[in-house]
Protein backbone atom coordinates (compact mmCIF):
# COMPACT_ATOMS: atom_id res chain seq x y z
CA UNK A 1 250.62 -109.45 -74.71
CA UNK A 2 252.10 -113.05 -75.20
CA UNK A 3 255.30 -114.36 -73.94
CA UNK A 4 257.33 -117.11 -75.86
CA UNK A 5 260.06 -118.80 -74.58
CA UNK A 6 262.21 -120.63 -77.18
CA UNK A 7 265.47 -122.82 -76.52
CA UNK A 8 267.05 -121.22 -79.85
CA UNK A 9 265.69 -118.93 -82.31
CA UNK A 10 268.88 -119.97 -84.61
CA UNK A 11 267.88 -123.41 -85.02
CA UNK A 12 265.50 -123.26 -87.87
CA UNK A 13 262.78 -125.35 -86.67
CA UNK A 14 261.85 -122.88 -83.87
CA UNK A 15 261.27 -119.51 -86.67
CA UNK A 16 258.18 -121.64 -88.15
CA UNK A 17 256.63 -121.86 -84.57
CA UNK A 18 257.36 -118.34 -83.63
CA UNK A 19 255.28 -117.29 -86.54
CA UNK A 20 252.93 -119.03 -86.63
CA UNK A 21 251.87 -118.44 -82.69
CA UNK A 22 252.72 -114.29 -84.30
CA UNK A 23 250.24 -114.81 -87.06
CA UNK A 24 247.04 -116.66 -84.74
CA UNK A 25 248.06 -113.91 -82.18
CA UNK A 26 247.69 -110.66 -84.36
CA UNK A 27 244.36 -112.10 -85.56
CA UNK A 28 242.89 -111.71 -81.64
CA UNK A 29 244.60 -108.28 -80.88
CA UNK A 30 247.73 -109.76 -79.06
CA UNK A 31 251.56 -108.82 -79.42
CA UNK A 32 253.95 -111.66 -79.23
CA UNK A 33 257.48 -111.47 -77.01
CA UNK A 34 259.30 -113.60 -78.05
CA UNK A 35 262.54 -114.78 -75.42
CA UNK A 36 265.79 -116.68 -76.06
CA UNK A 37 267.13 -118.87 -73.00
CA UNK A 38 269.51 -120.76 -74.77
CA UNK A 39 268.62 -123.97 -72.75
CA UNK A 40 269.94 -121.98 -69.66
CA UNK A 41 267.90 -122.13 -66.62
CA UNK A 42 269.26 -119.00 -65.31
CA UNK A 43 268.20 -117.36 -68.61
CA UNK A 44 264.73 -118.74 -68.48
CA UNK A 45 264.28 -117.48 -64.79
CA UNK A 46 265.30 -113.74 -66.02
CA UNK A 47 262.78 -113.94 -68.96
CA UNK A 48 260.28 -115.25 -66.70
CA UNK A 49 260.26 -112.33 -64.17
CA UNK A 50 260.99 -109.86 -67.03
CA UNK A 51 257.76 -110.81 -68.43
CA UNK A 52 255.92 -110.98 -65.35
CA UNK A 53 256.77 -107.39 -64.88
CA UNK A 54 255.26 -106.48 -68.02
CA UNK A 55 252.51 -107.69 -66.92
CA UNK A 56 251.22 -110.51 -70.07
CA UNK A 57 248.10 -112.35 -70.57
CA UNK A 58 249.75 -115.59 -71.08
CA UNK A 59 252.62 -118.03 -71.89
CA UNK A 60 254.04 -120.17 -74.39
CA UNK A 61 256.80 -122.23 -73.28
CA UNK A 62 258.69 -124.51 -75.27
CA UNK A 63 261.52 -124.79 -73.07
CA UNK A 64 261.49 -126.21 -69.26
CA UNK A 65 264.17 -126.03 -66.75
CA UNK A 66 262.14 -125.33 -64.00
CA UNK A 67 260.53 -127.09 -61.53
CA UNK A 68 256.96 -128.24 -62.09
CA UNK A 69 255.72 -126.30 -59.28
CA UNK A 70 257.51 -123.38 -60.17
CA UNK A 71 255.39 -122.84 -63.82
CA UNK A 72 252.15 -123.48 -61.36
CA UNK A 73 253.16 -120.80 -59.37
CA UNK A 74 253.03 -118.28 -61.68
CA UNK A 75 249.55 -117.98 -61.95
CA UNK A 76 248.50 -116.73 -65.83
CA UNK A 77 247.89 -118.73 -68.74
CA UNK A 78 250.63 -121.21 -70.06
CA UNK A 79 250.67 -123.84 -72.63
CA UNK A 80 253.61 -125.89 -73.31
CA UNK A 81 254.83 -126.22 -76.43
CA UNK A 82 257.21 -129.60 -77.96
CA UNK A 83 257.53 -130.09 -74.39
CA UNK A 84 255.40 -131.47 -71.56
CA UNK A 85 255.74 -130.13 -68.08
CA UNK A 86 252.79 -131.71 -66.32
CA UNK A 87 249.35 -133.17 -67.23
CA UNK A 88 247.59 -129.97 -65.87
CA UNK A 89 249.40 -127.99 -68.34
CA UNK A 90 247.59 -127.38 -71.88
CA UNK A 91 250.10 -129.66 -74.15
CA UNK A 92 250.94 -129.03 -78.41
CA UNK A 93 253.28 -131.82 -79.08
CA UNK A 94 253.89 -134.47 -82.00
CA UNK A 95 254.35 -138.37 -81.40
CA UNK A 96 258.02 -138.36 -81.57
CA UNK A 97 258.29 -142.02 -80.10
CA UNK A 98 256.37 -143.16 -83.05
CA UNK A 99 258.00 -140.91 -85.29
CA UNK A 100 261.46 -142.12 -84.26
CA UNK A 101 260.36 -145.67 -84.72
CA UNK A 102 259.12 -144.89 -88.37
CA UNK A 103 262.71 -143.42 -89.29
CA UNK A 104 264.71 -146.85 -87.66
CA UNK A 105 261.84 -148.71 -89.66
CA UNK A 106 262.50 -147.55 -93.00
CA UNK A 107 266.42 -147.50 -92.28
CA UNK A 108 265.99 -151.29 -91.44
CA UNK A 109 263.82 -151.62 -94.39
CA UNK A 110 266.12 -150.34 -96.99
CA UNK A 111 268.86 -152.68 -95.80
CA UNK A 112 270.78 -150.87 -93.12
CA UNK A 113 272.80 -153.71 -90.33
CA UNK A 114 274.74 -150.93 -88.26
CA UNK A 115 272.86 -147.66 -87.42
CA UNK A 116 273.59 -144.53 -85.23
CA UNK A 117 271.36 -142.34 -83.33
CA UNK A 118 272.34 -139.06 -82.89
CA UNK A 119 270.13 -137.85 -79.64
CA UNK A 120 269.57 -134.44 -78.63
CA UNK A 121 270.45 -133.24 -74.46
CA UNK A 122 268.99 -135.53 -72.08
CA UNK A 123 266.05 -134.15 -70.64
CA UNK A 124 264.91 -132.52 -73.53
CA UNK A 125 261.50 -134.37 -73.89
CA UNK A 126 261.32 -134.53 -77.54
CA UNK A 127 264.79 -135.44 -77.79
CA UNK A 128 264.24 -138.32 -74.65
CA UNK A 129 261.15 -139.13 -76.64
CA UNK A 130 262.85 -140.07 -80.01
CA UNK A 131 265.94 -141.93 -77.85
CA UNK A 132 263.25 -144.30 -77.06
CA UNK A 133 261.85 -144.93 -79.81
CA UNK A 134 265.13 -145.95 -81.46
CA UNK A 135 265.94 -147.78 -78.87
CA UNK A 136 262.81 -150.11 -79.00
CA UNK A 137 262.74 -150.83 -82.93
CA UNK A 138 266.49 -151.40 -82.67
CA UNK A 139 266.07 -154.17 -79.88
CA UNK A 140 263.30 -155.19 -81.36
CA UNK A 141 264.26 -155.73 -85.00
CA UNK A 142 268.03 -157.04 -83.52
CA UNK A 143 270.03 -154.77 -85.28
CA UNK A 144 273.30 -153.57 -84.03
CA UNK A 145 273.56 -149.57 -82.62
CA UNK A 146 275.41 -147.01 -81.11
CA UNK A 147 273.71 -143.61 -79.47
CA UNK A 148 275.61 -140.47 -79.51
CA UNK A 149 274.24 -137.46 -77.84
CA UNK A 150 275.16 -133.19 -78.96
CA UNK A 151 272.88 -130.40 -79.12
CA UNK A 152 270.59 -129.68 -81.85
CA UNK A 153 272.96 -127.72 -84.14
CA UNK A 154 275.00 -128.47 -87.14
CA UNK A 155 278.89 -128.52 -85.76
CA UNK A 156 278.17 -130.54 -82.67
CA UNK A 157 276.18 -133.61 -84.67
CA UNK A 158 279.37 -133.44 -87.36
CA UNK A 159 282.02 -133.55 -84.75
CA UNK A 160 280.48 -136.47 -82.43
CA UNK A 161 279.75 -138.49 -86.52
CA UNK A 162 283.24 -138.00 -88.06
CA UNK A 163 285.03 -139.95 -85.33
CA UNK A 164 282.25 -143.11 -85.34
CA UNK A 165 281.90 -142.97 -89.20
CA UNK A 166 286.12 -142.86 -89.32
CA UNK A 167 286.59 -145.75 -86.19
CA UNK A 168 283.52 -147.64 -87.71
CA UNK A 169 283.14 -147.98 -91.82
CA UNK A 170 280.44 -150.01 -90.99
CA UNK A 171 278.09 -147.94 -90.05
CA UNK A 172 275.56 -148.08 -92.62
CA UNK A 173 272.49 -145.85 -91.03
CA UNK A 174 271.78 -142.68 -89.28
CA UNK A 175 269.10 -141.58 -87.86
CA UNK A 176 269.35 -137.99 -86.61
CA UNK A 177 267.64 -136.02 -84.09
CA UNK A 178 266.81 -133.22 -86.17
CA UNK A 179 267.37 -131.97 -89.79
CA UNK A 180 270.13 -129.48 -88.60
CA UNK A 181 271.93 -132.56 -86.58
CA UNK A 182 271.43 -134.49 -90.21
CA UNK A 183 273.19 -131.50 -92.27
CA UNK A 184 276.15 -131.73 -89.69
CA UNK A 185 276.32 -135.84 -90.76
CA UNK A 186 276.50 -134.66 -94.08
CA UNK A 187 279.23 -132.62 -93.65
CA UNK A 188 281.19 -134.94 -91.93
CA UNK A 189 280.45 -137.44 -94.67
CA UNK A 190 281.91 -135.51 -97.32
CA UNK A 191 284.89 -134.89 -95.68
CA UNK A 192 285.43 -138.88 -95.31
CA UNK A 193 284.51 -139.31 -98.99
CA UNK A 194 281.17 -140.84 -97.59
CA UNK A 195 278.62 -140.98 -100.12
CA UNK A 196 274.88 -140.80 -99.68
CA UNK A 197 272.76 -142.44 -99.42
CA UNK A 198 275.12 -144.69 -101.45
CA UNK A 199 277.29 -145.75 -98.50
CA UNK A 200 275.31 -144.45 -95.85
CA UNK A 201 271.94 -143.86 -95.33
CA UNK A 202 270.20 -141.21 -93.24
CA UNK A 203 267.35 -139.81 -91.55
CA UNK A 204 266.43 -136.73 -89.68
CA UNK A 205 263.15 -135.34 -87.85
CA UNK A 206 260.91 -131.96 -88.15
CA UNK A 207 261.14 -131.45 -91.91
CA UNK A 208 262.26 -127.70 -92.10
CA UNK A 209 263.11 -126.10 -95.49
CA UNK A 210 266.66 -126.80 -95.23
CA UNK A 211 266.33 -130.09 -95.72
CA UNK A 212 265.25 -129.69 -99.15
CA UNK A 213 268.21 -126.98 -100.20
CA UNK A 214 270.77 -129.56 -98.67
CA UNK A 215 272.18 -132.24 -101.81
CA UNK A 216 270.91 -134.65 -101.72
CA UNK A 217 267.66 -133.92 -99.93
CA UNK A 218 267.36 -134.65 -96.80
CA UNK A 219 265.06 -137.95 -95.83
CA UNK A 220 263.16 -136.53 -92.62
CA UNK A 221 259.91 -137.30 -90.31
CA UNK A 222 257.96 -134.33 -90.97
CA UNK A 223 256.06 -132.40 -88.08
CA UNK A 224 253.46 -129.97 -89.00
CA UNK A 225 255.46 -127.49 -87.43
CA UNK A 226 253.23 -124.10 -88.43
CA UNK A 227 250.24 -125.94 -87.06
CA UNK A 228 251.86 -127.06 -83.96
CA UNK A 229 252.60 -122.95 -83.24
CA UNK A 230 249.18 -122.15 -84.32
CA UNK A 231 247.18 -124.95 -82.18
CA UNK A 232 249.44 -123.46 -79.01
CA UNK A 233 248.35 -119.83 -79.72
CA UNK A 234 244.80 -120.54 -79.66
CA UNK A 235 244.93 -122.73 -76.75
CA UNK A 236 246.22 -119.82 -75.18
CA UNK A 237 243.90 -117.25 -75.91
CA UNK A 238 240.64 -119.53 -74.71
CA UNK A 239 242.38 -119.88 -71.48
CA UNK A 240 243.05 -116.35 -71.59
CA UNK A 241 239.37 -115.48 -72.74
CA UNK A 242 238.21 -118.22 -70.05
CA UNK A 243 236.76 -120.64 -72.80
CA UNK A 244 237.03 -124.46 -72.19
CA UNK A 245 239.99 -126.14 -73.48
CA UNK A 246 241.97 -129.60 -73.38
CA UNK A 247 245.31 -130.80 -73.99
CA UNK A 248 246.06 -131.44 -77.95
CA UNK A 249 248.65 -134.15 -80.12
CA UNK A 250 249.29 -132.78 -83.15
């Protein structure tokens, strides 16, 4: 048996993941578990010893409020997954610096002078990760910005956008931390009567299907998210099957 600990199971990025560590799983004889801890450390610390009392081969954890120590200590398998928790820990994640920095490119490129970021909670690595690379092209490139921070779901990302698109009309760019964030800056842009990408440009990151039922299409960095769920699963079972393995960037 296989524990997974996800953030949110709601946010439609995470689904993809889940089944895909389901699918590599089922191939080697292993059920998945699959946990919800709502980015609460208490939640994550009842999961934990829930699973622990079941007694499973390994972990998947793509969530980390704990301590470093404290994931050592618990002595079966783990691999973390979108997140890193130390550099003894087997790692699945994507270059979101980089891939940040490609979405402020191409905003620059097409002509944007004012541009938001709309980050995810501090202390969420990817989230961290894609802060920074915003922040670099920006003060590289010398164009002006403003960072907002919500969680990675629609309502917060269109209430913390409809004030700053409403105080500034300026603001000609967004790049957002996710696709769901994105959909919530396109709510907020209809309700101001803006248009895109006519008056405003914008970007989001992981390139789930909704991004492609939203109108217009949503213009997203794209991580291979089913292959990101399916490297972790394997990883897994060699540690669990004592075969040789090595961290992985996807």
């Amino acid at each position: 048996m296989i524990g997974l600990l996800m953030p949110d199971i709601s946010n439609p990025f995470f689904p993809e993941l889940a089944r895909a560590v389901e699918d590599v799983a089922l191939t080697y004889g292993y059920t998945v578990v699959i946990c919800n801890t709502d980015e609460d450390e208490k939640k994550e610390r009842h999961y934990l010893d829930a699973l622990m009392q079941k007694y499973i081969d390994g972990l998947i954890l793509t969530t980390n409020h704990l301590s470093r120590e404290e994931y050592e200590q618990l002595d079966l398998p783990l691999v973390a997954l979108d997140r890193i928790i130390n550099d003894t820990i087997p790692t699945v994640v994507s270059d979101n610096k980089q891939g940040a920095q490609d979405a402020t490119n191409h905003l620059i490129d097409s002509g944007c002078k004012f541009i938001v970021h709309i980050r995810g909670p501090r202390g969420v690595y990817p989230a961290d990760q894609r802060y920074e690379g915003f922040k670099a092209t920006t003060e590289d490139r010398s164009v002006a910005s403003l960072v907002l921070e919500a969680g990675f779901r629609i309502n917060e990302a269109e209430d913390v956008i409809y004030d700053v698109l409403k105080k500034y009309p300026q603001v000609d760019g967004v790049f957002a931390s996710s696709d769901v964030m994105a959909a919530g800056v396109m709510k907020a842009a209809r309700r101001l009567g803006v248009r895109i990408p006519e008056d405003l440009q914008l970007i989001g990151f992981d390139g789930i299907p909704l991004g492609e039922m939203l109108v217009p299409s949503l213009t997203t960095v794209a991580q291979p998210i089913y292959e990101m769920g399916a490297v972790s699963a394997r990883l897994l079972i060699k540690q669990i099957e004592k075969k040789a393995i090595g961290s992985i960037d996807v």
